[in-house]
Protein backbone atom coordinates (compact mmCIF):
# COMPACT_ATOMS: atom_id res chain seq x y z
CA UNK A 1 262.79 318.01 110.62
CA UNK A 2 260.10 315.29 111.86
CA UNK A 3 261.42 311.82 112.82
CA UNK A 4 258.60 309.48 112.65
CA UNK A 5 258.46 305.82 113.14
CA UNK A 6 257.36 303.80 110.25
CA UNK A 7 256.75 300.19 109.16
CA UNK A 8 259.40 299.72 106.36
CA UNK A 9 258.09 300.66 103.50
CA UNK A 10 259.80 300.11 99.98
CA UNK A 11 259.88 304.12 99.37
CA UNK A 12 263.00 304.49 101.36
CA UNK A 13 265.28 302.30 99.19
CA UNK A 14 268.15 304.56 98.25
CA UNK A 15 268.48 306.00 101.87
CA UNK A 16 268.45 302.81 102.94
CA UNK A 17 270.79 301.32 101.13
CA UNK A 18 272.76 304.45 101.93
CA UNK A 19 272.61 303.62 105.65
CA UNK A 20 273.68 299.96 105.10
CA UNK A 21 276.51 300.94 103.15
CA UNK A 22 277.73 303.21 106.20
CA UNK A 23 276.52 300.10 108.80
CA UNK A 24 278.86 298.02 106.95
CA UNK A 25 281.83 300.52 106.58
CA UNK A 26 282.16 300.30 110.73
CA UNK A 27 280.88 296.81 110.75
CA UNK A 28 278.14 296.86 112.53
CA UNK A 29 276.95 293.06 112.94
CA UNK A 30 273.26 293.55 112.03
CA UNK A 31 273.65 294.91 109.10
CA UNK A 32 277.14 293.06 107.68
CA UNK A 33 274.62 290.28 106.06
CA UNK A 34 273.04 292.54 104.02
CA UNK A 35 274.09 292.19 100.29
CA UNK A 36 273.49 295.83 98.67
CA UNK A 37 273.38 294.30 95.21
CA UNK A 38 270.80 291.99 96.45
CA UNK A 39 269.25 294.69 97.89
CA UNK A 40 269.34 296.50 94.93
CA UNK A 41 267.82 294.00 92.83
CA UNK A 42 264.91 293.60 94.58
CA UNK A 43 263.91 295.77 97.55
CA UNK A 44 260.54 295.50 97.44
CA UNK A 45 261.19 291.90 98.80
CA UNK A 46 263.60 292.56 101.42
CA UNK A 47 260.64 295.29 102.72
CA UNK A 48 258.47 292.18 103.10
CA UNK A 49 260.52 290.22 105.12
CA UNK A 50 261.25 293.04 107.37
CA UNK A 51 257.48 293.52 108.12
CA UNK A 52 256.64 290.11 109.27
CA UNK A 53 256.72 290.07 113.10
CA UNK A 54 257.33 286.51 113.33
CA UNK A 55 260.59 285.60 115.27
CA UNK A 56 263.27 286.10 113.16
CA UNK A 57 265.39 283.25 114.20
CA UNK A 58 264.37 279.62 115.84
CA UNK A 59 263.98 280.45 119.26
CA UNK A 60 263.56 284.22 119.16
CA UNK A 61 259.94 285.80 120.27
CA UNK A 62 258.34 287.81 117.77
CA UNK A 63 259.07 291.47 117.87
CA UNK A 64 257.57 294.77 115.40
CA UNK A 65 260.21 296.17 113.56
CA UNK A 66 259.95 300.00 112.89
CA UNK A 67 262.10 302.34 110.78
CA UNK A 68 263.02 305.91 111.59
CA UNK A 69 262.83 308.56 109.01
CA UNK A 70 262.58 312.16 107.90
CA UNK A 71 262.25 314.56 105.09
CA UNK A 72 265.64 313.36 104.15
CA UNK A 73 265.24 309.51 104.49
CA UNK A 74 266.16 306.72 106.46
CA UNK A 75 267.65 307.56 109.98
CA UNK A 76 267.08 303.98 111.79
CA UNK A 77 265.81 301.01 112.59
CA UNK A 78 264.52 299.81 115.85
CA UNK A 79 262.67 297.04 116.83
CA UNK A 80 260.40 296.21 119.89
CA UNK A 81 260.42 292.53 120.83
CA UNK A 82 256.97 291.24 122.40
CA UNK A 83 258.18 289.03 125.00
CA UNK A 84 261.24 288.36 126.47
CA UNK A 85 263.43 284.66 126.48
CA UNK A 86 266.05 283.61 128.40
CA UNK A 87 268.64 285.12 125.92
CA UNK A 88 267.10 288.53 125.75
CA UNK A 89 267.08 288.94 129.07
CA UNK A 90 270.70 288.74 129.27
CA UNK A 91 271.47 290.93 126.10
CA UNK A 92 269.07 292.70 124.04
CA UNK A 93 265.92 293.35 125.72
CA UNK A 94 262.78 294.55 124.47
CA UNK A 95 264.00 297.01 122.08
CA UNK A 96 266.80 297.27 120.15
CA UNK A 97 267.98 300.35 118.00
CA UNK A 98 270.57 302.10 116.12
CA UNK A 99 271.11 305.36 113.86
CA UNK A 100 272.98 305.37 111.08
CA UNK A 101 276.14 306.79 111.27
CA UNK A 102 275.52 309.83 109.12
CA UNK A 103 272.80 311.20 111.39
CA UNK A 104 274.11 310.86 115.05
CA UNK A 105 274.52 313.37 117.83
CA UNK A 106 271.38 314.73 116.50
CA UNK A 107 268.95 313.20 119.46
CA UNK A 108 267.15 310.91 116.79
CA UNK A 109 267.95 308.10 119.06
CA UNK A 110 266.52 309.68 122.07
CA UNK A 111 263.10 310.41 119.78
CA UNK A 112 262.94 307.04 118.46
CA UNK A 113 262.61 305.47 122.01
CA UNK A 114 260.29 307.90 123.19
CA UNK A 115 258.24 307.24 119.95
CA UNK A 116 258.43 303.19 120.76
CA UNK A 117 257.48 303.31 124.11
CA UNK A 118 253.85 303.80 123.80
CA UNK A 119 253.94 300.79 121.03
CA UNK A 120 255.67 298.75 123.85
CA UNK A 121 252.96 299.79 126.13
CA UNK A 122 250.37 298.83 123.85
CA UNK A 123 251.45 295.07 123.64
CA UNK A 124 250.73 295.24 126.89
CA UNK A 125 254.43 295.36 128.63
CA UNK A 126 254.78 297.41 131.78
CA UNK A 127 258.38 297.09 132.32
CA UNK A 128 261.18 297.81 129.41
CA UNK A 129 264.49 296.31 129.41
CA UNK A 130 267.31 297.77 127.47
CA UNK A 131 271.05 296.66 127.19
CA UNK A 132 273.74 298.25 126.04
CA UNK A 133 277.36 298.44 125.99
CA UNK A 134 279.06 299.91 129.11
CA UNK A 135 281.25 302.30 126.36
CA UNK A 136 278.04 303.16 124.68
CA UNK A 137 278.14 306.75 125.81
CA UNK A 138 275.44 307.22 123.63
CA UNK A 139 272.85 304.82 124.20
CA UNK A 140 272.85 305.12 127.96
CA UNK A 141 271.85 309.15 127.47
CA UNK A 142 269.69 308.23 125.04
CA UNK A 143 267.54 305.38 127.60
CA UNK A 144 268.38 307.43 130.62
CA UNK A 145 266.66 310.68 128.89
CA UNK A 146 263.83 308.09 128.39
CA UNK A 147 263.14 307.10 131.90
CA UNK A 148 265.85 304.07 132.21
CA UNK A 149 266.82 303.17 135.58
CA UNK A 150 269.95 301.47 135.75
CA UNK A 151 269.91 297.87 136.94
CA UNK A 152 272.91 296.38 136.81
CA UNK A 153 276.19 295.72 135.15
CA UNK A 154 277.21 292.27 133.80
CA UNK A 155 280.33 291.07 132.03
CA UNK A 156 278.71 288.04 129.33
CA UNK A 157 281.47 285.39 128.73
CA UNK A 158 280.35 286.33 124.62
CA UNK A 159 281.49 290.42 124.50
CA UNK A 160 284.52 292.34 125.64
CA UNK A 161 282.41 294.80 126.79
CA UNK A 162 280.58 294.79 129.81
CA UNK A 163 277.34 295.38 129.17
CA UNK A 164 273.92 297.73 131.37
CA UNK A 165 271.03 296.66 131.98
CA UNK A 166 267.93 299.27 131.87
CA UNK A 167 264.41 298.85 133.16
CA UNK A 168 262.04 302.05 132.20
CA UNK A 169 259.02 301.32 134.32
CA UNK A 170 255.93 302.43 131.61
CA UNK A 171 253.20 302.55 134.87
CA UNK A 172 255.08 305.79 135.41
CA UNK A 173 254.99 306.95 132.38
């Protein structure tokens, strides 16, 4: 099957409100606001929002927001943020990702970074940083596969878990 990245587009509704159901069934924080009835009622909407790239919070920087799919749906979401503030550069980054949980260990992840990274280059960043959990087994393959050179490790006073930071150097790449 061939993952592509996507603007959101209103076609994916039922996989995507698949995926959010599974989000919120392990309670993953960016998707526990989400109200599928809501959703349900008017999707086309909710698809409109998602494709502004203005911040999406006072204070953020504005980022492009892309969704992964395939034959069979919606696999993801990641989004690549255009700058970076004093907050990202502590925890988030310049992209940010996840897969549902219905479609992991199947190296979508690893294909959806590769996929952003020219995007990334093409707003004209040369250096990508990624964060991630220290017990995110997953993620850290997925940006080492991807060229990530491990900075650091901090422990924020906000999360249990310590968390990496990545740099992938896109000069190189």
């Amino acid at each position: 099957m061939t993952i592509q990245l996507i603007r959101p587009d209103a076609a994916y509704q039922a996989s995507f409100i698949e995926a959010v159901a599974e989000f919120q069934a392990e309670e993953q924080h960016n998707y526990m606001n989400l109200d599928i009835l809501t959703l349900q009622a008017d999707f086309p909407a909710f698809v409109e929002r998602q494709l502004s790239q203005q911040p999406p919070f006072p204070g953020g920087v504005g980022q492009t927001l892309f969704w992964a799919v395939d034959e069979d749906g919606y696999i993801g979401r990641l989004a690549i943020r255009h700058a970076l503030n004093d907050s990202l550069r502590i925890f988030g980054g310049h992209i940010g990702y996840n897969v549902r949980p219905s479609r992991r260990r199947e190296g979508h992840g690893t294909r959806m970074l590769a996929l952003a990274l020219p995007h990334t280059r093409n707003l004209g960043i040369e250096r990508v940083l990624i964060t991630c959990d220290e017990t995110n087994i997953g993620s850290r393959k997925i940006i080492a596969a991807n060229g990530g050179v491990l900075e650091k490790v901090v422990q924020l006073g906000f999360r249990e878990e310590p968390t990496l930071h990545w740099w992938i150097d896109l000069t190189q790449q």
